[in-house]
N, C-alpha and C. Protein backbone atom coordinates (compact mmCIF):
# COMPACT_ATOMS: atom_id res chain seq x y z
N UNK A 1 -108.15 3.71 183.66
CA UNK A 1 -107.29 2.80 184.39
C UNK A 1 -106.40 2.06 183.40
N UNK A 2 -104.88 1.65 184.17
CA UNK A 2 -104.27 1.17 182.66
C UNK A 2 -103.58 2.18 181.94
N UNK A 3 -103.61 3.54 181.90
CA UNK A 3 -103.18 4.09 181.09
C UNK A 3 -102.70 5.43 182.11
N UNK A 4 -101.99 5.76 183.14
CA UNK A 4 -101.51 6.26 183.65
C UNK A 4 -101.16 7.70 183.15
N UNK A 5 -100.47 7.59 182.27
CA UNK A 5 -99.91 8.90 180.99
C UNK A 5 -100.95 9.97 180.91
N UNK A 6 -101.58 8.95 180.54
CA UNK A 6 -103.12 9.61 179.95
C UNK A 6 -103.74 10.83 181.19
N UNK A 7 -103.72 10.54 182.32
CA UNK A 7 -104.24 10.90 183.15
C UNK A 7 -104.01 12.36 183.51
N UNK A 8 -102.50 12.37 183.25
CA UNK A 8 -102.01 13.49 183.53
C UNK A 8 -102.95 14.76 183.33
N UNK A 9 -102.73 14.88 182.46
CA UNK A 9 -103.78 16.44 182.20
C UNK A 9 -104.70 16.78 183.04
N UNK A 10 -105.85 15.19 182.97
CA UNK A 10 -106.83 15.89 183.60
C UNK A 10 -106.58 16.23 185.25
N UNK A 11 -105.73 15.68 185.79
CA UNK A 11 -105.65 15.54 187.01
C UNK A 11 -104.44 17.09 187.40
N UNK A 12 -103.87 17.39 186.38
CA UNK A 12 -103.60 18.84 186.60
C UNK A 12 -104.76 19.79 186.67
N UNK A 13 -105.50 19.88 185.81
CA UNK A 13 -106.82 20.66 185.45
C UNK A 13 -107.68 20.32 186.84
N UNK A 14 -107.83 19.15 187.68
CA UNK A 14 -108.17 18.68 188.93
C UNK A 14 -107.62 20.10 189.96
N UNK A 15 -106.51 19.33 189.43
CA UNK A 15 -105.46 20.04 191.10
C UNK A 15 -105.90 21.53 191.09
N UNK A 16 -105.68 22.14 190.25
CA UNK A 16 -105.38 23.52 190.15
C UNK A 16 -106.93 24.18 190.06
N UNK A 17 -108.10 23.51 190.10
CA UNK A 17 -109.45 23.91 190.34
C UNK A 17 -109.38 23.66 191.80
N UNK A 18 -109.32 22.32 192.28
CA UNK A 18 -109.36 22.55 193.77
C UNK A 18 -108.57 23.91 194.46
N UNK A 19 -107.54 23.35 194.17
CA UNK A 19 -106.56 24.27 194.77
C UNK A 19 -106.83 26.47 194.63
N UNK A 20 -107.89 26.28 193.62
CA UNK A 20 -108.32 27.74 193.35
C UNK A 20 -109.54 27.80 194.13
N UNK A 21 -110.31 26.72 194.31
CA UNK A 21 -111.42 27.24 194.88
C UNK A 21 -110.93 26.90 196.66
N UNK A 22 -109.62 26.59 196.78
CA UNK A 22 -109.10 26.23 198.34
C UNK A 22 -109.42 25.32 198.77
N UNK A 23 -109.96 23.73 197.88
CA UNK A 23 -110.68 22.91 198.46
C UNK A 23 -109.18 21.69 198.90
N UNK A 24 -108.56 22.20 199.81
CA UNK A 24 -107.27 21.65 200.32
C UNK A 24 -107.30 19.77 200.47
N UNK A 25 -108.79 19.78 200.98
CA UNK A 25 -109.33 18.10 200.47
C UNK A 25 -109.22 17.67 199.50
N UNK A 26 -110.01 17.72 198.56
CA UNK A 26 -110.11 17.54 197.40
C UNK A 26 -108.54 17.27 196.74
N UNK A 27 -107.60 18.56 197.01
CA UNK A 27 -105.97 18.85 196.10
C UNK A 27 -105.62 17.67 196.83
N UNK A 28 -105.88 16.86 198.20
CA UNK A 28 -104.94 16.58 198.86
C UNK A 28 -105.23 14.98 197.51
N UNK A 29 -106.30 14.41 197.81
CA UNK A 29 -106.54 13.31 196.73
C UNK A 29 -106.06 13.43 195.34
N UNK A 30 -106.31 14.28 195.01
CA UNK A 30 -106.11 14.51 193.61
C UNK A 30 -104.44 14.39 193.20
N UNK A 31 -103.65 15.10 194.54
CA UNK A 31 -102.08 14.63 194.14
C UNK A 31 -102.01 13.78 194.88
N UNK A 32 -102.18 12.52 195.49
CA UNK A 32 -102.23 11.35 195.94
C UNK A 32 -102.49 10.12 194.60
N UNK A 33 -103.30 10.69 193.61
CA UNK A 33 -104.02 10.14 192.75
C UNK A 33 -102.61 10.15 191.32
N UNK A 34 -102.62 11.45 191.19
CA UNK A 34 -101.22 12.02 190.65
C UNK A 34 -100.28 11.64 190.61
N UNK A 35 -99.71 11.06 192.27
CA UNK A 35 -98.31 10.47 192.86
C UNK A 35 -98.88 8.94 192.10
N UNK A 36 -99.58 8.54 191.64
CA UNK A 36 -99.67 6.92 191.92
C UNK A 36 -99.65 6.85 190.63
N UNK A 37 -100.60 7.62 189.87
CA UNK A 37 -100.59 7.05 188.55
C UNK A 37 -98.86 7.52 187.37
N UNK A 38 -98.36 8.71 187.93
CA UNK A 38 -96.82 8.98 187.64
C UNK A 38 -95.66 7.75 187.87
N UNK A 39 -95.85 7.07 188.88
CA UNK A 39 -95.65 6.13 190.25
C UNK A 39 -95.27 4.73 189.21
N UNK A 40 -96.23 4.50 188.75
CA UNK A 40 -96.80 3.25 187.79
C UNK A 40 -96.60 3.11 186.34
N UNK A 41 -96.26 3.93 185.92
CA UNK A 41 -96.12 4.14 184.42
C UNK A 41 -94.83 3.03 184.21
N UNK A 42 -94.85 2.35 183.20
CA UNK A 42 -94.47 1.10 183.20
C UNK A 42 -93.11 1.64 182.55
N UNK A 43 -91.68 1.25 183.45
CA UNK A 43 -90.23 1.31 183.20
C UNK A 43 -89.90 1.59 181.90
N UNK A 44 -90.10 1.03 180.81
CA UNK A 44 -89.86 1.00 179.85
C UNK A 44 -90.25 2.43 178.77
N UNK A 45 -91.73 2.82 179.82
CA UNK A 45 -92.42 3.90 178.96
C UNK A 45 -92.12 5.38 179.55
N UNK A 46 -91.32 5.08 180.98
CA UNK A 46 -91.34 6.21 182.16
C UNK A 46 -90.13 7.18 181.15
N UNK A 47 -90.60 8.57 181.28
CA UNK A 47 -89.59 9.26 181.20
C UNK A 47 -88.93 9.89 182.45
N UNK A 48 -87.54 10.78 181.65
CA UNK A 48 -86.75 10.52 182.96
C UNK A 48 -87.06 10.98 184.85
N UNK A 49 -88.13 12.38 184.40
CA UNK A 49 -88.43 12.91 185.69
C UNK A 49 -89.69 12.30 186.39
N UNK A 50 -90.64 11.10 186.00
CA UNK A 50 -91.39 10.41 186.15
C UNK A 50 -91.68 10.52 187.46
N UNK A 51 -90.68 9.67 188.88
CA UNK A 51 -90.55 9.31 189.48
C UNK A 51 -90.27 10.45 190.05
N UNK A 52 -89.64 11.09 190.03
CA UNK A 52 -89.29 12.81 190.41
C UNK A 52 -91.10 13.31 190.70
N UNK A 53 -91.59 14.12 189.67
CA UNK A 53 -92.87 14.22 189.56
C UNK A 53 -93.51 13.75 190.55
N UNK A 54 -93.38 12.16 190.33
CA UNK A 54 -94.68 11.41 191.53
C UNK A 54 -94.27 12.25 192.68
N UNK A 55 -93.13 12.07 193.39
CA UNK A 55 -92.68 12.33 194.58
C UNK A 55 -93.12 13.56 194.64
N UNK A 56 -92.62 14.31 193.72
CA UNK A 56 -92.97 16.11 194.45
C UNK A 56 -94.55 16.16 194.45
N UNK A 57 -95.38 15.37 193.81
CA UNK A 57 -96.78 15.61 193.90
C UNK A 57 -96.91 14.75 195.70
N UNK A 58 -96.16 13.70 195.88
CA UNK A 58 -96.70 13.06 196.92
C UNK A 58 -95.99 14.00 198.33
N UNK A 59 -94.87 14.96 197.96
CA UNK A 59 -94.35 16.01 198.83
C UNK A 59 -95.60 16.95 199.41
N UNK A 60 -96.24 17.37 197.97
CA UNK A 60 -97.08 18.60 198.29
C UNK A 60 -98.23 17.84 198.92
N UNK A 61 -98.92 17.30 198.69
CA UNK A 61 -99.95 16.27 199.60
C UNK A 61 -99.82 16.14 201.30
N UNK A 62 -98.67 15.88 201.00
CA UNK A 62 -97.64 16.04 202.49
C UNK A 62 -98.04 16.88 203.38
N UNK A 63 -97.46 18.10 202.48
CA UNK A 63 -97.52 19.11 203.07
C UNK A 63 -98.78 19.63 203.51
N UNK A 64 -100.02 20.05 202.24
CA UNK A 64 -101.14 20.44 202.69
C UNK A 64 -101.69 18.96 204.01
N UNK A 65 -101.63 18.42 203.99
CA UNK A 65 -102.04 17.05 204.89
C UNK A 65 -101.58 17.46 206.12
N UNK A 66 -100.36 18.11 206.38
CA UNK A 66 -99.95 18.25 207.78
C UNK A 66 -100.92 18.95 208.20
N UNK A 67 -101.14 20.27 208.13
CA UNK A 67 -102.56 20.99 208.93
C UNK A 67 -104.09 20.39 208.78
N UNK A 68 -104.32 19.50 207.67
CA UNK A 68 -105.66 18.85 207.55
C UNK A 68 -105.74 17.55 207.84
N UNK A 69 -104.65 16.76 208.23
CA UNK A 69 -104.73 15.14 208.77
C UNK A 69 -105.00 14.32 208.44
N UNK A 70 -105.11 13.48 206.82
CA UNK A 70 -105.63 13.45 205.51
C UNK A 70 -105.12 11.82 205.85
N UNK A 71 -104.51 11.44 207.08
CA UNK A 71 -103.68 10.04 206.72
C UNK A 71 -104.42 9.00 205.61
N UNK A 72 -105.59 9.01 206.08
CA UNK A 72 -106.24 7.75 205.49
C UNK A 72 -106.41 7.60 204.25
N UNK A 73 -106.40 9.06 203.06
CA UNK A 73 -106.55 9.14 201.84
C UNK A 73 -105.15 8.96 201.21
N UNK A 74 -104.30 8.13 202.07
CA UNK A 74 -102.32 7.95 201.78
C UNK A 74 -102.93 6.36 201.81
N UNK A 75 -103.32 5.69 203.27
CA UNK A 75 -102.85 4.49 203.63
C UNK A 75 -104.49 3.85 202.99
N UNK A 76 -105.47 4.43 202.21
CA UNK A 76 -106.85 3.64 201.54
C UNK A 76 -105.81 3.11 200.17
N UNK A 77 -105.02 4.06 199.90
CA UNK A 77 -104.33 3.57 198.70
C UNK A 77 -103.64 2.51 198.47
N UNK A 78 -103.31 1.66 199.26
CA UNK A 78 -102.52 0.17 199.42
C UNK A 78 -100.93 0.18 199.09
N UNK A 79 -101.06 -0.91 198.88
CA UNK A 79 -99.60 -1.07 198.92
C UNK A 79 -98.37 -0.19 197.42
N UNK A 80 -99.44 -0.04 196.44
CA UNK A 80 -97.96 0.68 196.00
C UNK A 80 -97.84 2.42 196.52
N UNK A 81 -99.04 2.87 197.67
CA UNK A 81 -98.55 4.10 198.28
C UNK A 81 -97.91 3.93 198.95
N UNK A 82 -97.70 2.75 199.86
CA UNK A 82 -96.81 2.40 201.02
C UNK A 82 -95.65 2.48 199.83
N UNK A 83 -95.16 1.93 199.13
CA UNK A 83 -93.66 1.91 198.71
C UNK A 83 -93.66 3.61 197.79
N UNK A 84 -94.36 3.86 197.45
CA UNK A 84 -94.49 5.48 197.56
C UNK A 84 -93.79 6.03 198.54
N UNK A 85 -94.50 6.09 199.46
CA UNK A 85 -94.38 6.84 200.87
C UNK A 85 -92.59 6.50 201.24
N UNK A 86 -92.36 5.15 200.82
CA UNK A 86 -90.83 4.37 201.65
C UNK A 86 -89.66 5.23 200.72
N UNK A 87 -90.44 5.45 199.31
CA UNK A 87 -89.31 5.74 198.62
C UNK A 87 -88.91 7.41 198.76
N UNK A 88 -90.34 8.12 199.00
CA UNK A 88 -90.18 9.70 199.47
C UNK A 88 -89.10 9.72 200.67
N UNK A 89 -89.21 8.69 201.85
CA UNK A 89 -88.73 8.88 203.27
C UNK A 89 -87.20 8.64 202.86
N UNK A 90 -86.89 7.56 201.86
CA UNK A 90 -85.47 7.08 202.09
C UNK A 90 -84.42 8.34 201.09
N UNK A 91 -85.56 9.59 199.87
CA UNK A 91 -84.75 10.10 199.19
C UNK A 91 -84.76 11.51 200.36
N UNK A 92 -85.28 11.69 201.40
CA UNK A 92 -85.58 13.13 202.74
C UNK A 92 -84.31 12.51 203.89
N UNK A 93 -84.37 11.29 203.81
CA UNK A 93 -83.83 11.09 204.95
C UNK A 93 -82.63 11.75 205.49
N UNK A 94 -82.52 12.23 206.76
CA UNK A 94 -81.53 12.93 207.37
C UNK A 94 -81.56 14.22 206.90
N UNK A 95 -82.84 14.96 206.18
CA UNK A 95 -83.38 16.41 206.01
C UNK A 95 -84.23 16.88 206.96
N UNK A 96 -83.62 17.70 207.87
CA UNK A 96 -84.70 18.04 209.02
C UNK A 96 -85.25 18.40 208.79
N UNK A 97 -85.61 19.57 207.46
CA UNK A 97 -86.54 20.31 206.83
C UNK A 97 -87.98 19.46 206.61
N UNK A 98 -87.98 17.79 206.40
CA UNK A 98 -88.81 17.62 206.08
C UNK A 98 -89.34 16.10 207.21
N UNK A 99 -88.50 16.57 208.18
CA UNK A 99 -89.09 15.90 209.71
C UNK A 99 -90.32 15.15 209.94
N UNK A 100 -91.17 16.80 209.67
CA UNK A 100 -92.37 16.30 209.80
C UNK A 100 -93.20 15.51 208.60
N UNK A 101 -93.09 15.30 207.21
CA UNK A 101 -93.23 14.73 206.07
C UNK A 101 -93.08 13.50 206.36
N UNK A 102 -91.68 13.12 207.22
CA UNK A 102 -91.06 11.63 207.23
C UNK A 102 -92.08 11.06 208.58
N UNK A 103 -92.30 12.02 209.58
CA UNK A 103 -93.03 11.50 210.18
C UNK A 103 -94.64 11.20 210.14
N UNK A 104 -95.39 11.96 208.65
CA UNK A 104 -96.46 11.13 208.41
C UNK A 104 -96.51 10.08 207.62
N UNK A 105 -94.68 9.62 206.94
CA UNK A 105 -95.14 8.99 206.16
C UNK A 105 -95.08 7.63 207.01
N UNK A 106 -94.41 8.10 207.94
CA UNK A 106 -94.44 6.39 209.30
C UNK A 106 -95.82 6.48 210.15
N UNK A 107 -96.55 7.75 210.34
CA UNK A 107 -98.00 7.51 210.60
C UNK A 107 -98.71 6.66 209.49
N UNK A 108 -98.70 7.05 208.32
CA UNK A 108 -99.58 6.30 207.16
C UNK A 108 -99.14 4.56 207.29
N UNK A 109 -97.82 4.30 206.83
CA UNK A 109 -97.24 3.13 207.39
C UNK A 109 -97.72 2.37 208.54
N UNK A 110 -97.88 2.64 209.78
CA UNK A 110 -97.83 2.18 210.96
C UNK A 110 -100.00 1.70 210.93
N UNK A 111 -100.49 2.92 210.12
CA UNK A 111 -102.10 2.89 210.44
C UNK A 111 -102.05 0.99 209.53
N UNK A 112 -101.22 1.84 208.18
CA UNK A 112 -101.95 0.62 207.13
C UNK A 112 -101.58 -0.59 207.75
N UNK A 113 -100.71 -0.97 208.58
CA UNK A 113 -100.02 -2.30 209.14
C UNK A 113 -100.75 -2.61 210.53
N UNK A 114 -102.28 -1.65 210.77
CA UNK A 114 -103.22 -2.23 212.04
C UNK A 114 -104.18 -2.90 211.85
């Protein structure tokens, strides 16, 4: 914790075991985990695709999440997934392609604000 950067690796070496043994759970946390700690890396230290990165990890999450329904492992994450989630919706917006993406990220939104 604290050291965000750091994380990287292992949490590739994560993803790509779940994701081999098909454990679509597991991948879905693991790039949730991914998106946050990329997410956080402090301005000064972020390189340039940083924020890029987070997002496409918090895209693919997305995606596997639509057929498995995963909301709660988005909205347990607090508030800097919510501005996660705001900043994925506002760079999709007016992409129909990703309709349904924008619309879990206002399910996750709407749960964490009950």
């Amino acid at each position: 914790q604290g050291r965000p950067e750091e994380a990287e690796p292992l949490l590739a070496h994560l993803l790509a075991a779940a994701e081999g043994r098909r454990q679509f759970g597991k991948a879905i946390q693991v790039l949730v985990v991914q998106a946050l700690a990329l997410s956080q890396i402090p301005a000064k230290e972020r390189a340039q695709g940083d924020l890029s990165r987070a997002l496409a990890a918090l895209e693919r999450a997305l995606e596997l999440c639509e057929s498995e329904g995963y909301v709660r492992t988005f909205v347990d994450k607090g508030s800097e997934m919510l501005d996660l989630l705001s900043a994925f919706k506002r760079r999709r917006r007016g992409n129909d392609r990703n309709q349904c993406q924008n619309n879990r990220c206002q399910q996750c939104r709407s749960q964490a604000y009950q």
